[in-house]
Protein backbone atom coordinates (compact mmCIF):
# COMPACT_ATOMS: atom_id res chain seq x y z
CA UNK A 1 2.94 -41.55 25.55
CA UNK A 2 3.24 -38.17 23.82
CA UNK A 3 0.36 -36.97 21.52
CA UNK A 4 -0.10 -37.78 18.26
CA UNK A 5 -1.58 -34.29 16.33
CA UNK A 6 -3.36 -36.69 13.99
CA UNK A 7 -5.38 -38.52 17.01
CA UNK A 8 -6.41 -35.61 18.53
CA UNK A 9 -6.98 -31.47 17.98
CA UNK A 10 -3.45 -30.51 18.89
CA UNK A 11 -5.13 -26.96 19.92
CA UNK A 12 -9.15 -27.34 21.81
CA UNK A 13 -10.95 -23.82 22.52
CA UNK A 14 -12.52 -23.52 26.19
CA UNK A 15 -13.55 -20.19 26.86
CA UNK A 16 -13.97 -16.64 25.53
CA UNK A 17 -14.18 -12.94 26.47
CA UNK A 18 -17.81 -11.75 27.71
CA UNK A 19 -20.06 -11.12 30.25
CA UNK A 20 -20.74 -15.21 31.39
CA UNK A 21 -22.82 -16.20 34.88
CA UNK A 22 -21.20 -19.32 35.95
CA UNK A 23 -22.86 -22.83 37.05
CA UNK A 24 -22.37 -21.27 40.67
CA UNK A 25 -24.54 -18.31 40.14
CA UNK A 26 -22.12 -15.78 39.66
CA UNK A 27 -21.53 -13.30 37.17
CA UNK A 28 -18.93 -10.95 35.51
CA UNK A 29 -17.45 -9.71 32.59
CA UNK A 30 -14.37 -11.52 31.36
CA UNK A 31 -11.80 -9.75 29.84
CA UNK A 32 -9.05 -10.02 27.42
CA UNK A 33 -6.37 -9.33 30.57
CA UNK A 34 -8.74 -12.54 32.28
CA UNK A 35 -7.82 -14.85 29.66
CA UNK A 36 -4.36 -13.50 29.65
CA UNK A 37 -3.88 -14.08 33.42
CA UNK A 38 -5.07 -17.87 33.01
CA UNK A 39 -3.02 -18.67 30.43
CA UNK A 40 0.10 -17.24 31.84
CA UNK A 41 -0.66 -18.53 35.77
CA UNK A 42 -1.05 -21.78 33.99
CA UNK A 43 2.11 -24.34 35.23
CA UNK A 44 1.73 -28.20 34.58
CA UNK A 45 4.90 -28.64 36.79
CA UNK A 46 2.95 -27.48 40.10
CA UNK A 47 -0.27 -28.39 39.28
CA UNK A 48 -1.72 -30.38 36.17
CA UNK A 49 -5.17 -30.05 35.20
CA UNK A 50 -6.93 -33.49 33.80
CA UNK A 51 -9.33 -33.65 30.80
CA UNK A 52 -12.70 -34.55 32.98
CA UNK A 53 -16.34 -36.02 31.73
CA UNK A 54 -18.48 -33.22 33.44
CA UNK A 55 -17.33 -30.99 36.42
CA UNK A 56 -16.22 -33.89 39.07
CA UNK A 57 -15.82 -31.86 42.12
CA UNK A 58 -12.53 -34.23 43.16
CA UNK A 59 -11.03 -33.92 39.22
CA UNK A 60 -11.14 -37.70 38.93
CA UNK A 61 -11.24 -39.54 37.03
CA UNK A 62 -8.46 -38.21 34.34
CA UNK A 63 -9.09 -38.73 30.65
CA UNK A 64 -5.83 -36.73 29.96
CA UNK A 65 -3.90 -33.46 30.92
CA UNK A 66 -3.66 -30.02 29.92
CA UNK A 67 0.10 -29.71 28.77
CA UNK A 68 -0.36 -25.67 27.80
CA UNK A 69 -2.90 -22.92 28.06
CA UNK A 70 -2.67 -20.08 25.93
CA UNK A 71 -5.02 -17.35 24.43
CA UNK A 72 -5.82 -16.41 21.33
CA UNK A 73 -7.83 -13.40 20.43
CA UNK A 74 -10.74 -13.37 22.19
CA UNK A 75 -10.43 -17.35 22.89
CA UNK A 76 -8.62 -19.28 25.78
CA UNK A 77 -7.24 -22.41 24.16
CA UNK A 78 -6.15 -25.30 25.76
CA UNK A 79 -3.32 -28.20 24.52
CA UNK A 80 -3.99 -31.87 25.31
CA UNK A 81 -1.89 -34.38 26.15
CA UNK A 82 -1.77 -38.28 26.85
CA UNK A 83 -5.25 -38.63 26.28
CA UNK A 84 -7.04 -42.24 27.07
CA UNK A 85 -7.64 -44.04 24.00
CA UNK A 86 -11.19 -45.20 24.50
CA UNK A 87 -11.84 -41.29 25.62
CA UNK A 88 -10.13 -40.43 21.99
CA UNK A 89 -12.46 -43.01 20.54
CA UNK A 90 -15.72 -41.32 22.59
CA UNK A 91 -14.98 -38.30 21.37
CA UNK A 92 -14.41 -39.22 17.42
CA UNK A 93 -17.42 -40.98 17.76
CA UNK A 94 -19.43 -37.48 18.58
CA UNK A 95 -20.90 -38.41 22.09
CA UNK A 96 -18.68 -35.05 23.53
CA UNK A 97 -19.61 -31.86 21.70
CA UNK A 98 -18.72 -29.37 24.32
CA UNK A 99 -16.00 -28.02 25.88
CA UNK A 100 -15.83 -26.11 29.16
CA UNK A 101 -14.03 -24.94 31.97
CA UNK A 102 -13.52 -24.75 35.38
CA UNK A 103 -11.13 -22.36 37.51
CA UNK A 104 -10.10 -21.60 41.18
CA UNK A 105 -10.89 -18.52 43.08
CA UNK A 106 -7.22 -17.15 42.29
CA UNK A 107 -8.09 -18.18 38.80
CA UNK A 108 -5.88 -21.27 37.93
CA UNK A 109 -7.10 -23.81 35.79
CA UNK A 110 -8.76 -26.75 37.22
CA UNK A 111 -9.80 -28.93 34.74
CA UNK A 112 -11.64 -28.95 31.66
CA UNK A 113 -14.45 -30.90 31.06
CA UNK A 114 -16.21 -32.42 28.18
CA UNK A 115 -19.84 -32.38 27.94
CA UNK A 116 -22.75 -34.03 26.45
CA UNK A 117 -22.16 -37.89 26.68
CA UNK A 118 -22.05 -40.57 29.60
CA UNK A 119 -18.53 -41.48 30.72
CA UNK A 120 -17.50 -44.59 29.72
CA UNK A 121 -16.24 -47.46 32.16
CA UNK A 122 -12.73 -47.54 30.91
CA UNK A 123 -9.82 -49.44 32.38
CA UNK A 124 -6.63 -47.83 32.90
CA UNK A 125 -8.02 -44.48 33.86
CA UNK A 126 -5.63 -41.64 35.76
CA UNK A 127 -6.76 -40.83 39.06
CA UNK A 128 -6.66 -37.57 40.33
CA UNK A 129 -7.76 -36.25 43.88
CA UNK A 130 -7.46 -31.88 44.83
CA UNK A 131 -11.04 -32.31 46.41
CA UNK A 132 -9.71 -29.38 49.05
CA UNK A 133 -10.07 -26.68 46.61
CA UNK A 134 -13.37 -26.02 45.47
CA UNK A 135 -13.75 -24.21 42.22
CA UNK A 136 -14.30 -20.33 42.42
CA UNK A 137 -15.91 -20.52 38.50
CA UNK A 138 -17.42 -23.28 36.59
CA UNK A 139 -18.64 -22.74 32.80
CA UNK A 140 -20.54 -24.65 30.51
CA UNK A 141 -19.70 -22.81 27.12
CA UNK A 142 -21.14 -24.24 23.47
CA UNK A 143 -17.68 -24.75 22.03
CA UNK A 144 -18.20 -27.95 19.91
CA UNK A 145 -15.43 -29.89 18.56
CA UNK A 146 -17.95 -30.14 14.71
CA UNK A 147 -15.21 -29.58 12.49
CA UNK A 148 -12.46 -32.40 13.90
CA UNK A 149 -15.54 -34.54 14.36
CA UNK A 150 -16.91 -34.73 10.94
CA UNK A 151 -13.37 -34.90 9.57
CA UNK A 152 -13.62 -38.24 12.45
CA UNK A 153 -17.06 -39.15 11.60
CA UNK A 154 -16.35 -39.12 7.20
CA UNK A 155 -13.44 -41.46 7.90
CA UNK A 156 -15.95 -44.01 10.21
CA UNK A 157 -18.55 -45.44 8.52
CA UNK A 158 -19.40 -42.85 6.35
CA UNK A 159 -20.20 -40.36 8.53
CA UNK A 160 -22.54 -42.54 10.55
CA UNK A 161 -22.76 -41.76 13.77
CA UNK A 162 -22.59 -44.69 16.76
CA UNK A 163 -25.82 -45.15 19.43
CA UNK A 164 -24.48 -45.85 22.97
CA UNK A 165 -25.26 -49.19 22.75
CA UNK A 166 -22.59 -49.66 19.49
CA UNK A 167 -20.33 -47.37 21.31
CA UNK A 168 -20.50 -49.67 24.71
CA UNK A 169 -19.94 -52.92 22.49
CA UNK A 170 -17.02 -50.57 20.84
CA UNK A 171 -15.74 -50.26 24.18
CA UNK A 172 -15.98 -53.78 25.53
CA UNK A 173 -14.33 -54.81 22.25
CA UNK A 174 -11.18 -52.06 23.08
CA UNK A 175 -11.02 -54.08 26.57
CA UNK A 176 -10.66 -57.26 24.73
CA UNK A 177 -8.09 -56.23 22.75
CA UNK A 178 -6.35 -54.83 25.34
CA UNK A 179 -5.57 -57.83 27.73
CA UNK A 180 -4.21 -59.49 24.46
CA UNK A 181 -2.08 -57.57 23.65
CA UNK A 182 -3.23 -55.60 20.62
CA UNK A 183 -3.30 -51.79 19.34
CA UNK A 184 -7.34 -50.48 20.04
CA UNK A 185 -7.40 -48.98 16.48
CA UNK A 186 -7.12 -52.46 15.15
CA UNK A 187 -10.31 -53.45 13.52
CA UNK A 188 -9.52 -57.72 12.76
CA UNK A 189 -10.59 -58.43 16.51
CA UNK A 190 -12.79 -61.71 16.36
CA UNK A 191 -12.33 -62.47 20.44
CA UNK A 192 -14.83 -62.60 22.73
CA UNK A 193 -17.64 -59.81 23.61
CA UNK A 194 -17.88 -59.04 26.98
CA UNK A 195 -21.72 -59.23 28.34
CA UNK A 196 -23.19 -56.90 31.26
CA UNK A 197 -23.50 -59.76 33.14
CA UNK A 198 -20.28 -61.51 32.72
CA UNK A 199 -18.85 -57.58 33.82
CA UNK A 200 -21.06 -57.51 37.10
CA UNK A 201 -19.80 -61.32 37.92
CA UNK A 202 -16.84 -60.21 37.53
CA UNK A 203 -17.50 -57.48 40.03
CA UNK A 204 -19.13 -59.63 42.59
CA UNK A 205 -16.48 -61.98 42.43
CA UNK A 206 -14.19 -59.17 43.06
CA UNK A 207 -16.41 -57.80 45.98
CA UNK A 208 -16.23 -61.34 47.73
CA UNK A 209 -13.07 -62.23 47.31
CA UNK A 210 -12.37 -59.06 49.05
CA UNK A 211 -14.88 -59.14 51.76
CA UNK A 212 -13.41 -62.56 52.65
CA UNK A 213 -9.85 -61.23 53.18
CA UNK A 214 -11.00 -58.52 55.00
CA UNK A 215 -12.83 -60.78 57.55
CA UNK A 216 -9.93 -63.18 58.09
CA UNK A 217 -7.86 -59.90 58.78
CA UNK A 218 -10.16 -59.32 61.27
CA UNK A 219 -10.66 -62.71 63.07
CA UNK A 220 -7.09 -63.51 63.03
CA UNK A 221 -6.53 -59.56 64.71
CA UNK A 222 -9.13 -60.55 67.00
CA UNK A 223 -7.15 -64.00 67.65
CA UNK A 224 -4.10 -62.54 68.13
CA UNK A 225 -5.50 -59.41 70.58
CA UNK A 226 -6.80 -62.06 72.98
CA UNK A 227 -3.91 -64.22 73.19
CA UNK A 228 -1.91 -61.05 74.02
CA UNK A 229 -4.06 -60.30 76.41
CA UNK A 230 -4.45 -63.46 78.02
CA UNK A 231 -0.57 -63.57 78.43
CA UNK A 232 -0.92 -60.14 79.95
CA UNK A 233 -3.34 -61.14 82.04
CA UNK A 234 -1.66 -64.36 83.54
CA UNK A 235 1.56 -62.28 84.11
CA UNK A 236 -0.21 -59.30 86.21
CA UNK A 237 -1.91 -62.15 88.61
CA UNK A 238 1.44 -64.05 88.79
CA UNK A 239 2.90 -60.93 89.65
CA UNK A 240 0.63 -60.19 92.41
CA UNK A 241 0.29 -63.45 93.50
CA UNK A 242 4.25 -63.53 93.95
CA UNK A 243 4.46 -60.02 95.71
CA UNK A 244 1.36 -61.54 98.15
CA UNK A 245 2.99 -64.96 98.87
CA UNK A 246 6.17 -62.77 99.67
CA UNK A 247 4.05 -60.88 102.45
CA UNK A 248 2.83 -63.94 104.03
CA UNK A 249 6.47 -65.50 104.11
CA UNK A 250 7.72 -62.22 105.96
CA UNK A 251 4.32 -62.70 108.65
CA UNK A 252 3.09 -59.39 107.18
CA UNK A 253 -0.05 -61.37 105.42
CA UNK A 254 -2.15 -63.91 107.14
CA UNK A 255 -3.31 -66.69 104.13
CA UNK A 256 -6.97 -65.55 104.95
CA UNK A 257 -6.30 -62.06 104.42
CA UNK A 258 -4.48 -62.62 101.18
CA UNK A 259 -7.92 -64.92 100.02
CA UNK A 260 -9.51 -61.20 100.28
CA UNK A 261 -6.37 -58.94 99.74
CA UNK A 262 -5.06 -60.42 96.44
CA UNK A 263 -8.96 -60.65 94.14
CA UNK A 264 -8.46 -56.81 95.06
CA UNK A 265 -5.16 -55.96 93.71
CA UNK A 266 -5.94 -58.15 90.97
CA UNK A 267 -9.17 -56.12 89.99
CA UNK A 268 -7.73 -52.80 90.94
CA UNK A 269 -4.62 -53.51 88.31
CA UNK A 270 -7.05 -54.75 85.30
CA UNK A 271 -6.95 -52.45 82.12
CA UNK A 272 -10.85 -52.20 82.76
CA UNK A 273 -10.23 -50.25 85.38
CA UNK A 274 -8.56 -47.77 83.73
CA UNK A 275 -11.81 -45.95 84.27
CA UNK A 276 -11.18 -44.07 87.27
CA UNK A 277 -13.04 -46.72 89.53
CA UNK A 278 -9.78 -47.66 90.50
CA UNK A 279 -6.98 -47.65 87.72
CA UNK A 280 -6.70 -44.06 88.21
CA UNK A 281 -4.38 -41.89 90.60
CA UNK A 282 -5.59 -41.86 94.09
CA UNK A 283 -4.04 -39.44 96.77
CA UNK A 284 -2.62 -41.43 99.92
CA UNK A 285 -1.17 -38.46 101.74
CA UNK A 286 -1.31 -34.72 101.26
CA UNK A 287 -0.12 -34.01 97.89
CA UNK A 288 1.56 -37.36 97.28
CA UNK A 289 -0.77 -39.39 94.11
CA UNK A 290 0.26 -42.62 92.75
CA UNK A 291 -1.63 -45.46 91.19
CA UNK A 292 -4.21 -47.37 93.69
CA UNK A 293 -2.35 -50.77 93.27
CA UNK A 294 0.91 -48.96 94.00
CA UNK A 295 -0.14 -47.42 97.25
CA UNK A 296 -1.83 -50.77 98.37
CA UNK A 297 1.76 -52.22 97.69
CA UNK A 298 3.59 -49.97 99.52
CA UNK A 299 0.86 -49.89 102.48
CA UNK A 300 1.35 -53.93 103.03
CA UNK A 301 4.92 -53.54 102.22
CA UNK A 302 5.08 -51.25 105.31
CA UNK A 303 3.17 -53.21 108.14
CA UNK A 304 5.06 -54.62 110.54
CA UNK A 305 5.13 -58.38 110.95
CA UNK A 306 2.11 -59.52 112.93
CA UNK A 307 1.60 -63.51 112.56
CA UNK A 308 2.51 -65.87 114.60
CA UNK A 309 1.92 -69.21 112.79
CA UNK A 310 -0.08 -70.77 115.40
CA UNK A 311 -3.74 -70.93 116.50
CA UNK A 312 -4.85 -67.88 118.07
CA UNK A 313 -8.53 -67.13 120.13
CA UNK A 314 -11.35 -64.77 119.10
CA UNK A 315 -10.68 -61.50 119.56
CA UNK A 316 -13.24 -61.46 122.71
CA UNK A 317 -10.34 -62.82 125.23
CA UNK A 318 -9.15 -60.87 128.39
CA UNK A 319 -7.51 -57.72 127.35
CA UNK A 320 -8.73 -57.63 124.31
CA UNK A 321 -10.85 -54.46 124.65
CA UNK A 322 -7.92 -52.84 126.53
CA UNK A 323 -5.87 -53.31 123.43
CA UNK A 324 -8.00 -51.70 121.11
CA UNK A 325 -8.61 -48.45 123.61
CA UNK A 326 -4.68 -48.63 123.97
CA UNK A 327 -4.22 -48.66 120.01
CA UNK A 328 -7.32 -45.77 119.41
CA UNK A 329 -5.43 -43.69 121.77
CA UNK A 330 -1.76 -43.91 120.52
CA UNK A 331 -3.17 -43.27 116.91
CA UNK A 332 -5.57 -40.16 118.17
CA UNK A 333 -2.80 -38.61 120.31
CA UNK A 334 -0.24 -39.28 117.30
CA UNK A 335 -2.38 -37.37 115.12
CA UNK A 336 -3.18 -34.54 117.30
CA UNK A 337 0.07 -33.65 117.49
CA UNK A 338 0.96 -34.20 114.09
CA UNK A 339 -2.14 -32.40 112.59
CA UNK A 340 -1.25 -33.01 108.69
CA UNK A 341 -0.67 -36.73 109.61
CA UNK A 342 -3.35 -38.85 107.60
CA UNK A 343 -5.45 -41.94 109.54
CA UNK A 344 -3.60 -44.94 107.79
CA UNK A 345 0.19 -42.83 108.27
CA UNK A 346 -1.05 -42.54 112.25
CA UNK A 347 -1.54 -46.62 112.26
CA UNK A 348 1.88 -47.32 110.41
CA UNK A 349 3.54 -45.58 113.15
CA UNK A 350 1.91 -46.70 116.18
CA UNK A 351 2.12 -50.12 114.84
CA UNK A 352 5.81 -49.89 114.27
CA UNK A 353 6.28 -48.49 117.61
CA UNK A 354 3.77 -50.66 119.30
CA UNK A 355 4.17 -54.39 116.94
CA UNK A 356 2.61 -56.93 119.97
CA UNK A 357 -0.42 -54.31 120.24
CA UNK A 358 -1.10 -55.43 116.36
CA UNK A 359 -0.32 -59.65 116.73
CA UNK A 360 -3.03 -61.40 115.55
């Protein structure tokens, strides 16, 4: 809502020329080609400054905006505009009597801030947030508002100025009018008073109502995450159940060696294992690296079929040890003369060349 000139100084003074050390510690001389350089840098379509309580480092909260900056003769004035009523109020009241400034290091505006008073707890405050940029100069200059004030202060009361307190149960009376409804320069408001507790109930309620959506966010995430992993779960065993009982259909897989083959795969695949204990890449051959429960696969996948469904003796019959030196010596003398030929690539072979040396 634009300004109204009668509600508030169309025109509010913020700095001068002169030799000024800033809240940061520095100092310099500022001249009349300073001010100038503010005032004409000064655009509210790339970057409006707020009306502040203080120097907030983040500009926020807003109590209004600096529509224009200009300078005039050895003062840097600065235009309001959409000011917060209750901050209007705070001000007409006399609780602000200075006006300052603060600037970036290339010497933009960054907000001006009124000083003197506590900030009110209004509702329907502007929020602001350019926390990145730091301000290069911050001043605290006695430019007091005294005339517009006592023109304010001989139209309230007589010139009597409000305590906090008064100016609190002002405020509180602003809010009520507010939610129903009405202008907050109206004076015939007989509603209710808001206490300081019935404002921190409030709060609390807030607070819990809050904290108890939050946590059923979080339990129902936490439902939903273990269902979905529970699914996942089931299908990775089914898979490698499937892929096992597939093996022992072809004779490749005895049923006692899947009781130890399969827990493997199974633990090997889990997302826990992701790790490196197992989950990881794992080099079968010379430079050839796939996943561990991929190179398991493919090493059952390749064995040559080796049950007979029938009951077999101990491997301590006749011929037995014979076997085994035949089988040592096919897979030594297969990787002597293949000398880049791994252990498990020399048993593939020898097995595929040789299948009744491997029957169990």
């Amino acid at each position: 809502m634009p300004l109204e000139h009668s509600d508030f100084p169309e025109w509010i003074e913020i700095f001068e020329t002169g030799t000024w050390t800033s809240k940061e510690g520095l100092t310099r001389e500022w001249t009349d080609t300073d001010l100038e350089e503010i005032a004409s840098s000064y655009d509210p379509n790339k970057f409006l400054a707020p009306l502040t309580i203080g120097h907030p480092e983040d500009n926020s909260p807003a109590y209004g905006w600096v529509d224009a900056l200009k300078k005039e003769g050895n003062k840097l004035l600065a235009r309001p505009r959409e000011v917060v009523e209750e901050f209007k109020e705070a001000v007409k009241k006399g609780l602000f009597r200075k006006i300052s400034m603060a600037v970036f290091p290339d010497m933009t505006l960054k907000h001006v801030g009124f000083l003197g008073g506590k900030a009110p707890a209004l509702k329907g405050l502007k929020p602001v947030f350019f926390g990145e940029k730091k301000a290069g100069w911050t001043f605290e200059m006695d430019f007091s508002m005294e005339s517009w004030q006592q023109e304010s202060e001989t139209n309230n009361k007589g010139g009597t100025q409000m305590t906090i307190k008064e100016f609190l149960e002002e405020m509180k009376g602003l809010f009520s009018k507010a939610e129903k409804g009405l202008s907050p320069d109206t004076h015939t408001d007989t509603g209710p008073r808001f206490t300081e507790a019935d404002v921190q109930a409030k709060v609390k309620e807030a607070k819990d109502l809050a904290f108890a959506e939050t946590e059923k966010i979080r339990k129902e995430k936490e439902e939903s995450d273990k269902k979905l992993k529970d699914i996942e779960t089931k299908a990775r065993k089914d898979g490698i159940a499937v892929f096992c009982e597939g093996l022992c259909k072809e004779g490749k897989l005895t049923p006692a060696l899947r009781k130890i083959i399969e827990p493997v795969m199974i633990h090997i695949s889990s997302p826990l294992d992701a790790r490196g204990d197992g989950g990881g890449l794992i080099e079968f051959s010379e430079g050839i690296k796939k996943p561990a429960l991929d190179g398991i696969k493919d090493f059952l996948t390749e064995l040559p079929k080796v049950v007979t469904f029938r009951e077999v003796a101990g491997g301590g019959g006749p011929g037995a040890g014979s076997d085994d030196e035949k089988k040592k010596h096919l897979i030594g003398a297969y990787m002597e003369k293949n000398k880049k030929a791994s252990h498990r690539e020399a048993v593939i072979t020898v097995a595929k060349e040789n299948p009744d040396l491997f029957k169990v």
